[in-house]
N, C-alpha and C. Protein backbone atom coordinates (compact mmCIF):
# COMPACT_ATOMS: atom_id res chain seq x y z
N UNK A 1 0.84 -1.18 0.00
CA UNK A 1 0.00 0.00 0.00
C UNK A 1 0.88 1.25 0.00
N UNK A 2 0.64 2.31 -0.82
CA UNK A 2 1.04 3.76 -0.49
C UNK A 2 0.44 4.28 0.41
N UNK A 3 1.54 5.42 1.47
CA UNK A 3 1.25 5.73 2.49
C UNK A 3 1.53 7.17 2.31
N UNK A 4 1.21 7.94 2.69
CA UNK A 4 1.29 9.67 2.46
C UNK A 4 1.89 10.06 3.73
N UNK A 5 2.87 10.54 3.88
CA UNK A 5 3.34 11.62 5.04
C UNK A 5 3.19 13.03 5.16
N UNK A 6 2.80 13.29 5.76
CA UNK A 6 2.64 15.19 5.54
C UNK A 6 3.53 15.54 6.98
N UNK A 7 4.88 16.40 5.87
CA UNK A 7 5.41 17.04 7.36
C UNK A 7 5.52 18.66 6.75
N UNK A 8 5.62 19.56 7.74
CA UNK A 8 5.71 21.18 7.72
C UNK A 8 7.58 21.20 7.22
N UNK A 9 7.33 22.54 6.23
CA UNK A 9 8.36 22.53 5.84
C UNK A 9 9.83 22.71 6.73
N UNK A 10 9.75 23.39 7.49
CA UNK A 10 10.54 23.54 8.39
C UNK A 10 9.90 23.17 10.49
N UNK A 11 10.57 22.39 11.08
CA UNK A 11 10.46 22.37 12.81
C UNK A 11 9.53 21.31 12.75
N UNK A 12 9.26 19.94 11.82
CA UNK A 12 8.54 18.53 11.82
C UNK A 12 9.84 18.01 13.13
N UNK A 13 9.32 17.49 13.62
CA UNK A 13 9.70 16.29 14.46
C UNK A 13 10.70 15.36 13.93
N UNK A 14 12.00 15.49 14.13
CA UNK A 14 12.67 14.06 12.94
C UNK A 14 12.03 12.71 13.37
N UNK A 15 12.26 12.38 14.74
CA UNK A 15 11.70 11.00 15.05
C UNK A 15 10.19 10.25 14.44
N UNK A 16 9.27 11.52 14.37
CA UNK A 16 7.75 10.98 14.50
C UNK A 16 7.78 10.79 13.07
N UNK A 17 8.50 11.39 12.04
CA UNK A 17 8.40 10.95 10.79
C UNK A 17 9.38 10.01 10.12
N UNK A 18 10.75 9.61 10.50
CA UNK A 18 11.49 8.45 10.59
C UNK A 18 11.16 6.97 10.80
N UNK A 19 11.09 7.39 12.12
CA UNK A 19 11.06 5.51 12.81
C UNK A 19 9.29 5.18 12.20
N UNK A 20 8.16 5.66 11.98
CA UNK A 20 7.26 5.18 11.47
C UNK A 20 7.59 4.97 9.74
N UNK A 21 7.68 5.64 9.19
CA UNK A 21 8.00 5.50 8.13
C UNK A 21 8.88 4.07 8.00
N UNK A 22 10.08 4.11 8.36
CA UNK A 22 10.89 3.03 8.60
C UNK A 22 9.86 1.51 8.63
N UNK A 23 9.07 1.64 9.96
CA UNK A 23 8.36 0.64 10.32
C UNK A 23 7.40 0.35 9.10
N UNK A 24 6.73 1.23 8.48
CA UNK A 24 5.83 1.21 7.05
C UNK A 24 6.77 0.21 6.12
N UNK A 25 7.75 0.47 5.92
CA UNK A 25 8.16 0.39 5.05
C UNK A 25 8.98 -1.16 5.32
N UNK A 26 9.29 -1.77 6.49
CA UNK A 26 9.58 -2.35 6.82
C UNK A 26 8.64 -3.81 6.74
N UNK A 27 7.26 -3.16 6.73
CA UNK A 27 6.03 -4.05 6.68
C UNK A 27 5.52 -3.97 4.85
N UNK A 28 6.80 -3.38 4.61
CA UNK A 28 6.27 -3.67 2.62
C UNK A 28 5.43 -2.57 2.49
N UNK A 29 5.13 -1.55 2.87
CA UNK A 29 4.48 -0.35 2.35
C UNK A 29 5.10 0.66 1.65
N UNK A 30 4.46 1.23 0.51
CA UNK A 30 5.71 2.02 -0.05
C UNK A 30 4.92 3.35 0.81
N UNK A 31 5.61 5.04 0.93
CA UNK A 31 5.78 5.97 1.68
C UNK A 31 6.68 7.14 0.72
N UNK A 32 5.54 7.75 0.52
CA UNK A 32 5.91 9.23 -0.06
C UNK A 32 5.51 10.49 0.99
N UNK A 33 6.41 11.39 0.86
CA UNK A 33 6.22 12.73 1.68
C UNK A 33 5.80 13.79 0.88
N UNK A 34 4.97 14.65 1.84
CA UNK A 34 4.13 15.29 0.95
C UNK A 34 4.47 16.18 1.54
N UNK A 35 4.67 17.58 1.51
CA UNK A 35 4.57 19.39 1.96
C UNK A 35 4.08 20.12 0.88
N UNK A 36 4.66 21.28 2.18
CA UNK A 36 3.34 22.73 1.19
C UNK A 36 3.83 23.40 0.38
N UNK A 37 5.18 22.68 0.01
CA UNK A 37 6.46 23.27 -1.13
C UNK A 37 7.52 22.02 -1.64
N UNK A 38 7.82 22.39 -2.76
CA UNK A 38 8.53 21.52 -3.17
C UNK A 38 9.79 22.11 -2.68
N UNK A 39 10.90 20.69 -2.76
CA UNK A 39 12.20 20.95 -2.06
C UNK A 39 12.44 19.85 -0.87
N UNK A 40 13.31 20.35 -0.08
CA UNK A 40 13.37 19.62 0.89
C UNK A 40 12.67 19.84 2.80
N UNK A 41 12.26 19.60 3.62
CA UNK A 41 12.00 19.84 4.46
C UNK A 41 12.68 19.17 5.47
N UNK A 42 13.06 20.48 6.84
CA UNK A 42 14.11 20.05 7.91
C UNK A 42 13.31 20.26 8.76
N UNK A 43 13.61 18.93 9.70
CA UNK A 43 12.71 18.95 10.77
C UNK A 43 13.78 19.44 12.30
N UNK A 44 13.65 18.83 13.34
CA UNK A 44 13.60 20.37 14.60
C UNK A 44 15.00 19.48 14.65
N UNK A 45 15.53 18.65 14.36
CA UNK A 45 17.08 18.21 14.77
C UNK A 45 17.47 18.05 13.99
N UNK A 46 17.39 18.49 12.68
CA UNK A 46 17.80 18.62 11.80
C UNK A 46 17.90 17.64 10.43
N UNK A 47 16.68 16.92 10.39
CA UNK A 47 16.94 15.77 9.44
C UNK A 47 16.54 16.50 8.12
N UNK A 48 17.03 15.93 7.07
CA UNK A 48 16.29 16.65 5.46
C UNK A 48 15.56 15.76 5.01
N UNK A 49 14.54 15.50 4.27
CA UNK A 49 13.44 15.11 3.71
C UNK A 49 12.92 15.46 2.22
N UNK A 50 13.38 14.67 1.55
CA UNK A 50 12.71 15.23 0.15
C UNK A 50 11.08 14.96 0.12
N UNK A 51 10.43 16.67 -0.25
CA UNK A 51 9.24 16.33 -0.49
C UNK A 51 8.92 16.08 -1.83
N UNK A 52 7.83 14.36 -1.78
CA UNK A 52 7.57 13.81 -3.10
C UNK A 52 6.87 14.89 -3.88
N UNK A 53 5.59 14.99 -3.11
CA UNK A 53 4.41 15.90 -4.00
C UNK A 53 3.92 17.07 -2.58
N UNK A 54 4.01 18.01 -3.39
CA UNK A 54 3.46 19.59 -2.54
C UNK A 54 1.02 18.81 -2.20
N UNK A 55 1.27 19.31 -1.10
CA UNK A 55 -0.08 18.82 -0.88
C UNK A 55 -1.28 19.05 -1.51
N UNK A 56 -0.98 20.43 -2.23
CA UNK A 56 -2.39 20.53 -3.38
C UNK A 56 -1.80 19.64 -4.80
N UNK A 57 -0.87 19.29 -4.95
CA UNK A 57 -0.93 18.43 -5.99
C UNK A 57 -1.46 16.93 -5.85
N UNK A 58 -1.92 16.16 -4.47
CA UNK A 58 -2.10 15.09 -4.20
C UNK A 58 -2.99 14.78 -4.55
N UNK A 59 -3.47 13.32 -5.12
CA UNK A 59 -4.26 13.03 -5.23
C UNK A 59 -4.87 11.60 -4.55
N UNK A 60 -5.82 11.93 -3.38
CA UNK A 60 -6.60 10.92 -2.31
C UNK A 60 -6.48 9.46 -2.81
N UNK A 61 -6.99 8.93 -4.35
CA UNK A 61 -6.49 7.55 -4.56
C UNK A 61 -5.16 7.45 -4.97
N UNK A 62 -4.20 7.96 -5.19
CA UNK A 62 -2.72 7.43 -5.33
C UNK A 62 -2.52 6.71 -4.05
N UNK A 63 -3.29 7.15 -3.05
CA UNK A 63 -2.76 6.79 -1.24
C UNK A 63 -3.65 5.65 -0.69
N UNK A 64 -3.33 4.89 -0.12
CA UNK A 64 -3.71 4.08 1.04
C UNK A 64 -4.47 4.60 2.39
N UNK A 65 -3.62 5.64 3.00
CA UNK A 65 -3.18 5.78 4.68
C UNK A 65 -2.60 7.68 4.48
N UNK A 66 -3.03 8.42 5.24
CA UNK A 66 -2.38 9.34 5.45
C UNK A 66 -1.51 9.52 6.78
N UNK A 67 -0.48 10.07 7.42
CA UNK A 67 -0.04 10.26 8.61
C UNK A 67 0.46 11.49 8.38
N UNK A 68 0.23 12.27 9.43
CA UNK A 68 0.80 13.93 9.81
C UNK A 68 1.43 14.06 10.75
N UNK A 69 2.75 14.16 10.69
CA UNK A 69 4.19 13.71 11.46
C UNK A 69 3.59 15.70 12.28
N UNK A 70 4.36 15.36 13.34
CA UNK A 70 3.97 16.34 14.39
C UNK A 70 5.55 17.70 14.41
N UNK A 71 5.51 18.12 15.11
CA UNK A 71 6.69 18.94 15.71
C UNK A 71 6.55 20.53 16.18
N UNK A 72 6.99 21.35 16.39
CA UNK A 72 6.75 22.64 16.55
C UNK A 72 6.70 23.24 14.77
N UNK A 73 6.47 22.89 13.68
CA UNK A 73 5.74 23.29 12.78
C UNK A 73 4.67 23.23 12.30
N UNK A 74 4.32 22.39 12.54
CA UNK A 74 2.66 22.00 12.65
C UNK A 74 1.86 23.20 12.84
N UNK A 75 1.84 23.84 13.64
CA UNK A 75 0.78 24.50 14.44
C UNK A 75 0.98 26.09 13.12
N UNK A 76 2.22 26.12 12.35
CA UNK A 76 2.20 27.29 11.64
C UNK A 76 2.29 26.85 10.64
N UNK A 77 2.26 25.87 10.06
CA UNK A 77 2.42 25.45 8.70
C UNK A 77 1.18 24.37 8.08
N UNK A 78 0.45 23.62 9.19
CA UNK A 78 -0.23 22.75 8.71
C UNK A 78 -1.42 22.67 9.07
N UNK A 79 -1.61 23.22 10.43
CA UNK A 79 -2.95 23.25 11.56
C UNK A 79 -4.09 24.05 10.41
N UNK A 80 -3.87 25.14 9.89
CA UNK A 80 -4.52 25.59 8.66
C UNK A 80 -4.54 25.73 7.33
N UNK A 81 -3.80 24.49 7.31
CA UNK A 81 -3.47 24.38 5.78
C UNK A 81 -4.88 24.29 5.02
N UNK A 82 -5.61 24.40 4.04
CA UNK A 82 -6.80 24.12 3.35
C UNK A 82 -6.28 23.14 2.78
N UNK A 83 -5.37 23.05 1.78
CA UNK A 83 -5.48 21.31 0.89
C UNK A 83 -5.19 20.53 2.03
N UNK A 84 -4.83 20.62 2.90
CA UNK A 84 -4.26 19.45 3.81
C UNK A 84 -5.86 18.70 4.40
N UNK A 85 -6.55 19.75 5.01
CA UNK A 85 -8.09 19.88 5.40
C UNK A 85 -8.79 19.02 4.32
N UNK A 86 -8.90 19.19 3.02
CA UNK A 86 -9.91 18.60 2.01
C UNK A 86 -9.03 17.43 1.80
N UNK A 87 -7.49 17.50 1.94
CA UNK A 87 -6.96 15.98 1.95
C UNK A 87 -7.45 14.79 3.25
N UNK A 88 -7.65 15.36 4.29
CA UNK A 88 -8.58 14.67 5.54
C UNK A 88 -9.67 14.11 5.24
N UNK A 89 -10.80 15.06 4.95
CA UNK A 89 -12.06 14.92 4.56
C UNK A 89 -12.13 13.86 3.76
N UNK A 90 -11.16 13.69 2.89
CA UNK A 90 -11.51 12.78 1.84
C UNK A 90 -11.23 11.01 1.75
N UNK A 91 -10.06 11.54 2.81
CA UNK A 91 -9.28 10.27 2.91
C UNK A 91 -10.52 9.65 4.34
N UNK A 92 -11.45 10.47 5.08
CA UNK A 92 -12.16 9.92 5.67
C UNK A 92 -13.69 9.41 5.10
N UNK A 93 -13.97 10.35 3.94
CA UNK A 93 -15.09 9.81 3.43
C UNK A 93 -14.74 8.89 2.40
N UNK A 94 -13.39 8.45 2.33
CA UNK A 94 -13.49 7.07 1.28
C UNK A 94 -12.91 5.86 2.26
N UNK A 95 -13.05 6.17 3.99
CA UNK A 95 -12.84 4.83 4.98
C UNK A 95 -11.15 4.65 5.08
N UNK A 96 -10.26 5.98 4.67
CA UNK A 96 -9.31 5.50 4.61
C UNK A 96 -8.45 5.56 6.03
N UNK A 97 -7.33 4.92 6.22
CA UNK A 97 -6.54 5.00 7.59
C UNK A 97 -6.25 7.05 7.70
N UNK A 98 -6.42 7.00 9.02
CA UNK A 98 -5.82 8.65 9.05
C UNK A 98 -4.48 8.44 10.62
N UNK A 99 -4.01 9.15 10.46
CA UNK A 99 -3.09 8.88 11.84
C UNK A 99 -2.28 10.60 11.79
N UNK A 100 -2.28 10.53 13.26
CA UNK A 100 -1.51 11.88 13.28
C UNK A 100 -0.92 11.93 14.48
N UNK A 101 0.82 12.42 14.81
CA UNK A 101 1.64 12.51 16.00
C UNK A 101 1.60 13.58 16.53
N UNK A 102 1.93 14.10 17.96
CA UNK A 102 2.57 15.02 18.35
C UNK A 102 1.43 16.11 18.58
N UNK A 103 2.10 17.63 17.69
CA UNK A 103 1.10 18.61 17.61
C UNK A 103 0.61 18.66 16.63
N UNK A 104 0.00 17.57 15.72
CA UNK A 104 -0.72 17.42 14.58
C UNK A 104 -2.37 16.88 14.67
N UNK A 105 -2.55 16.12 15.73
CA UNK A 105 -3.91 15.82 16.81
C UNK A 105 -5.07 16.89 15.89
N UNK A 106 -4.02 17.65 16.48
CA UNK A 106 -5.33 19.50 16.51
C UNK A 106 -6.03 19.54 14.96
N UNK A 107 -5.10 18.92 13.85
CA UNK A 107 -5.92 19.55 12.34
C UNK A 107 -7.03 18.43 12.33
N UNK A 108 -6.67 17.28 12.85
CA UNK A 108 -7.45 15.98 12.38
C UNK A 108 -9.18 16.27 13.40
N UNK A 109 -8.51 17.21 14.54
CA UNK A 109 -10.12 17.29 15.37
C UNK A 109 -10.44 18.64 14.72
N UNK A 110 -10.06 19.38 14.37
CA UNK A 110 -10.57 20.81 13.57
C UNK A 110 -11.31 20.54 12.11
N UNK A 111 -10.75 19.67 11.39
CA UNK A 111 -11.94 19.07 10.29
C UNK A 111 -13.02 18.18 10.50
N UNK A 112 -13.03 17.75 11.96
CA UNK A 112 -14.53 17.34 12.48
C UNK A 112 -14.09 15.72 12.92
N UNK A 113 -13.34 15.14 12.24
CA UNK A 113 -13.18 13.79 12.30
C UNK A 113 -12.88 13.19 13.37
N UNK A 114 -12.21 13.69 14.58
CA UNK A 114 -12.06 13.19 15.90
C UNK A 114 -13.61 13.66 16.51
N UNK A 115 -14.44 14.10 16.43
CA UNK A 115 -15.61 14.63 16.97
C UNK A 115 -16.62 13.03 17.64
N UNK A 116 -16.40 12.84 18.59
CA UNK A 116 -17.24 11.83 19.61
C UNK A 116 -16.02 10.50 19.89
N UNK A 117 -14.58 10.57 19.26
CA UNK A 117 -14.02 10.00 18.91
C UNK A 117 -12.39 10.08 20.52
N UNK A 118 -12.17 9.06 21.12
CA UNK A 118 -11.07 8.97 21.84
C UNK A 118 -9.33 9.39 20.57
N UNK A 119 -8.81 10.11 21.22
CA UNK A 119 -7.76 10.84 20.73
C UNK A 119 -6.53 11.39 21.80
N UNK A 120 -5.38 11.55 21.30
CA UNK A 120 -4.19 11.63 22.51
C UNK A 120 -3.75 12.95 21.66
N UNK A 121 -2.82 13.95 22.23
CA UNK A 121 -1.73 14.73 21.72
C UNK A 121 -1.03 14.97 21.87
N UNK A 122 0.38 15.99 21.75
CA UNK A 122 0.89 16.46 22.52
C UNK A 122 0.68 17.25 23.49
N UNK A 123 1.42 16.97 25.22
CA UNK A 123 0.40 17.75 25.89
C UNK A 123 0.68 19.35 26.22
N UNK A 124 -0.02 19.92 25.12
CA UNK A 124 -0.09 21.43 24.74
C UNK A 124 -1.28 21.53 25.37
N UNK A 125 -1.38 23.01 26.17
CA UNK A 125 -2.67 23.46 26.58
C UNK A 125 -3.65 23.82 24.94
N UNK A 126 -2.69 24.57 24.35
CA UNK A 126 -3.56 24.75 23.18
C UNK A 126 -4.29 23.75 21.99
N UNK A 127 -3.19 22.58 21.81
CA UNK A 127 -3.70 21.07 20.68
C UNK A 127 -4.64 20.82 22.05
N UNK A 128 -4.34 20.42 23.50
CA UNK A 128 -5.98 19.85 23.90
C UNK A 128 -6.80 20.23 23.82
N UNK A 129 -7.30 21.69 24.00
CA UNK A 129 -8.00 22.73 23.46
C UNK A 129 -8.76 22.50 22.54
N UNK A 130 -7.90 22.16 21.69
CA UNK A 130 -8.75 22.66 20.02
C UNK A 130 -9.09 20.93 20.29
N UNK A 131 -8.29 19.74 20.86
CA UNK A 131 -9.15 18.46 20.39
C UNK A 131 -10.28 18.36 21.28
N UNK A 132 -10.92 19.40 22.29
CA UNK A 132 -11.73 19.20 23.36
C UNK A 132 -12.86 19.88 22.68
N UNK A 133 -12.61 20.94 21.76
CA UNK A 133 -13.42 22.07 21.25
C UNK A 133 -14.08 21.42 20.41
N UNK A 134 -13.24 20.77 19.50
CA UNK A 134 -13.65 20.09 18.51
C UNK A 134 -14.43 18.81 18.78
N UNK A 135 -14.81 18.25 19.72
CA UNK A 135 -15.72 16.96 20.05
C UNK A 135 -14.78 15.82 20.28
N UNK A 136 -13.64 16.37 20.56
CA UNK A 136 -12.54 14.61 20.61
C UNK A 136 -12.66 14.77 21.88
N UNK A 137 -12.63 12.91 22.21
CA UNK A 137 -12.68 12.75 24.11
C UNK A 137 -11.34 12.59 24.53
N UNK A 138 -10.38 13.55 24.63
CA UNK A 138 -8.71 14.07 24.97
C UNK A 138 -8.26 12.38 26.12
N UNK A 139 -7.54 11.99 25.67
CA UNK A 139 -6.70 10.62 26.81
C UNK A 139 -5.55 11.00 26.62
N UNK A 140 -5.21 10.96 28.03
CA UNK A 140 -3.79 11.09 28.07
C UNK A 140 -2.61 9.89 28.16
N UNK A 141 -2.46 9.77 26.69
CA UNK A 141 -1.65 8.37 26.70
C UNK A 141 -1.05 8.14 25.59
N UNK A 142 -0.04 7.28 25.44
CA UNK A 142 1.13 7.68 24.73
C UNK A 142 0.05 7.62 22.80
N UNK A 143 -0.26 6.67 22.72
CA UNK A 143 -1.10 6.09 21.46
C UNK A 143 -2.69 5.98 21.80
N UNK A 144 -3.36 6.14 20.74
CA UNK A 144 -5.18 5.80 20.72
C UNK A 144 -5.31 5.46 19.56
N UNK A 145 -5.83 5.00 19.22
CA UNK A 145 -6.92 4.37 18.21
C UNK A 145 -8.22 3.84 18.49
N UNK A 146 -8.67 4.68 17.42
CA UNK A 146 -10.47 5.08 17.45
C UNK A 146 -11.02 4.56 15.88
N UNK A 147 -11.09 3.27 15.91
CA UNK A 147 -11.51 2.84 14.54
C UNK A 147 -10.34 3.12 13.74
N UNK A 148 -10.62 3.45 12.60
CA UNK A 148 -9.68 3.71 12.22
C UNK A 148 -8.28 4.89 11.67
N UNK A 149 -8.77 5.30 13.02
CA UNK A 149 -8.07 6.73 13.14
C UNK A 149 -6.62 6.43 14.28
N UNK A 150 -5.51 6.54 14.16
CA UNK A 150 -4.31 6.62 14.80
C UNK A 150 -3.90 8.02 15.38
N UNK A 151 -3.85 8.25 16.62
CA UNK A 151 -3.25 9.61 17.39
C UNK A 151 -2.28 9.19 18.62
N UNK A 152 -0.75 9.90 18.46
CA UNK A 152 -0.12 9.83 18.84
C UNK A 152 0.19 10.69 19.85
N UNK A 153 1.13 10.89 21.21
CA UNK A 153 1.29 11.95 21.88
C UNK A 153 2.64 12.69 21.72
N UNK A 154 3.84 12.16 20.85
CA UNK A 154 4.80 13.13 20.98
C UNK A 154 6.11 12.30 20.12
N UNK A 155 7.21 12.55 20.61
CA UNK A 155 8.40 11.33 20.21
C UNK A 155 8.44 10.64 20.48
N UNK A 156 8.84 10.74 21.92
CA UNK A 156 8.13 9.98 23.12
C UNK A 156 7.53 8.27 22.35
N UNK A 157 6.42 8.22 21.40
CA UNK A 157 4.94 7.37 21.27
C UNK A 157 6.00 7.17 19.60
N UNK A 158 6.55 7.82 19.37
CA UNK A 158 6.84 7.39 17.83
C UNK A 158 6.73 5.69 17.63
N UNK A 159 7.57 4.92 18.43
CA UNK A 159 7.65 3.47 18.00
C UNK A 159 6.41 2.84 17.82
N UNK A 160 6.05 3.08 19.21
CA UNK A 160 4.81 2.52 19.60
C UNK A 160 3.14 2.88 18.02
N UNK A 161 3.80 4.17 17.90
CA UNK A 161 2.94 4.80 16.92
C UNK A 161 3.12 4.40 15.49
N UNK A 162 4.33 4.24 15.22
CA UNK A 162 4.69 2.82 14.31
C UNK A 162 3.93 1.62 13.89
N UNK A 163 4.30 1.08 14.79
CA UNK A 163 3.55 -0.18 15.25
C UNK A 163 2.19 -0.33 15.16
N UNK A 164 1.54 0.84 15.64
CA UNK A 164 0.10 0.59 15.51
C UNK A 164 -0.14 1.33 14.03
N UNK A 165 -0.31 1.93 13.16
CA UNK A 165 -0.04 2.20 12.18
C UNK A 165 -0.27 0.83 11.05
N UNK A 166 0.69 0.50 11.23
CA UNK A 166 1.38 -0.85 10.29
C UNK A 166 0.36 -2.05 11.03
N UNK A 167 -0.44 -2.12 11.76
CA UNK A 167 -1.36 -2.65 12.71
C UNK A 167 -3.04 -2.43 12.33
N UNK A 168 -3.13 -0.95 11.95
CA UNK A 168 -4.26 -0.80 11.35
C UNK A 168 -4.21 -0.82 9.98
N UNK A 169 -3.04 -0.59 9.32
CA UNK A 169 -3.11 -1.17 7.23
C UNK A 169 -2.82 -2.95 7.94
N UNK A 170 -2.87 -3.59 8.27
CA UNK A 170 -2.69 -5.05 8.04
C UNK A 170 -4.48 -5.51 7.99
C-alpha cells in the first residue's frame, strides 16, 4: 500500500516521521512525503526530507493511509493548511486509515473527524484545546486508536505509533 506523510516545511519532528516510516516500510508499504512546497524539508534536529508531491498536488487515490508527522511546525504550517483539510475529509469519506503525532492531533479534530471520537496529543494546553473544542474525548496516553483513526502523543509514542499504524493497514 502507499502511504502519504505530511510534514511542515521547516520544525517537523525528525523521530515521528522516521522511525514510522521506517516501520511502514519495513512491513512492505511504499511511503511518499508530501509538503506545502517543493524541495526539501528540515525537521527540529535537523533531518532533510525530500518532499515527493506539494499537498495541493495530491491526489486521495494514489494513497492508502495518510499520517501527519507532528513537531513545533505544525501549528504554523499545517494546523490551517486548506489542501491538507480537504486531503482529511476525503481520505475519511473514502474509509481511509488517518493517523496523526505530536502537535498534529489538533488539524485531524478541527476538520470534524475526531468529533465523539477517543484521541491523545501532545500535551499542549492549546492542541488539547482545540481536540476538546472540537468533540474529541482528549486521553492522556502515549497512542489511541479510534476505529480507524491513529493519534499519537509526541516522540516519546513514535515506536509505539509505528507499530500501531502498520497494525491498522494489516
Amino acid at each position: 500500500m502507499k502511504v502519504l506523510f505530511v510534514v511542515a516545511p521547516e520544525g517537523f519532528r525528525d523521530e515521528e516521521l522516521l522511525v514510522p516510516k521506517s516501520k511502514l516500510e519495513a512491513a512492505g508499504h511504499q511511503v511518499k512525503v508530501a509538503g506545502t512546497k517543493h524541495g526539501f524539508a528540515v525537521g527540529m534536529l535537523g533531518a532533510r526530507v525530500e518532499i515527493d508531491v506539494r499537498l495541493i498536488d495530491v491526489k486521495k487515490d494514489d494513497y492508502g493511509a495518510l499520517v501527519i508527522v507532528g513537531g513545533g511546525g505544525s501549528p504554523v504550517f499545517l494546523w490551517n493548511n486548506l489542501a491538507l483539510q480537504d486531503l482529511i475529509r476525503a481520505f475519511e469519506l473514502a474509509g481511509k486509515p488517518l493517523a496523526a503525532i505530536c502537535l498534529s492531533p489538533p488539524i485531524l479534530a478541527k476538520v470534524g473527524v475526531l468529533f465523539g471520537k477517543k484521541a491523545t496529543t501532545f500535551p499542549d494546553e492549546k492542541a488539547i484545546s482545540l481536540l476538546k473544542e472540537n468533540g474529541a474525548i482528549y486521553v492522556d496516553t502515549p497512542v489511541v486508536t479510534s476505529g480507524n483513526i491513529v493519534t499519537a502523543k509526541g516522540p516519546e509514542a513514535a515506536e509505539a505509533f509505528g507499530d500501531e499504524i502498520v497494525r491498522v493497514l494489516s
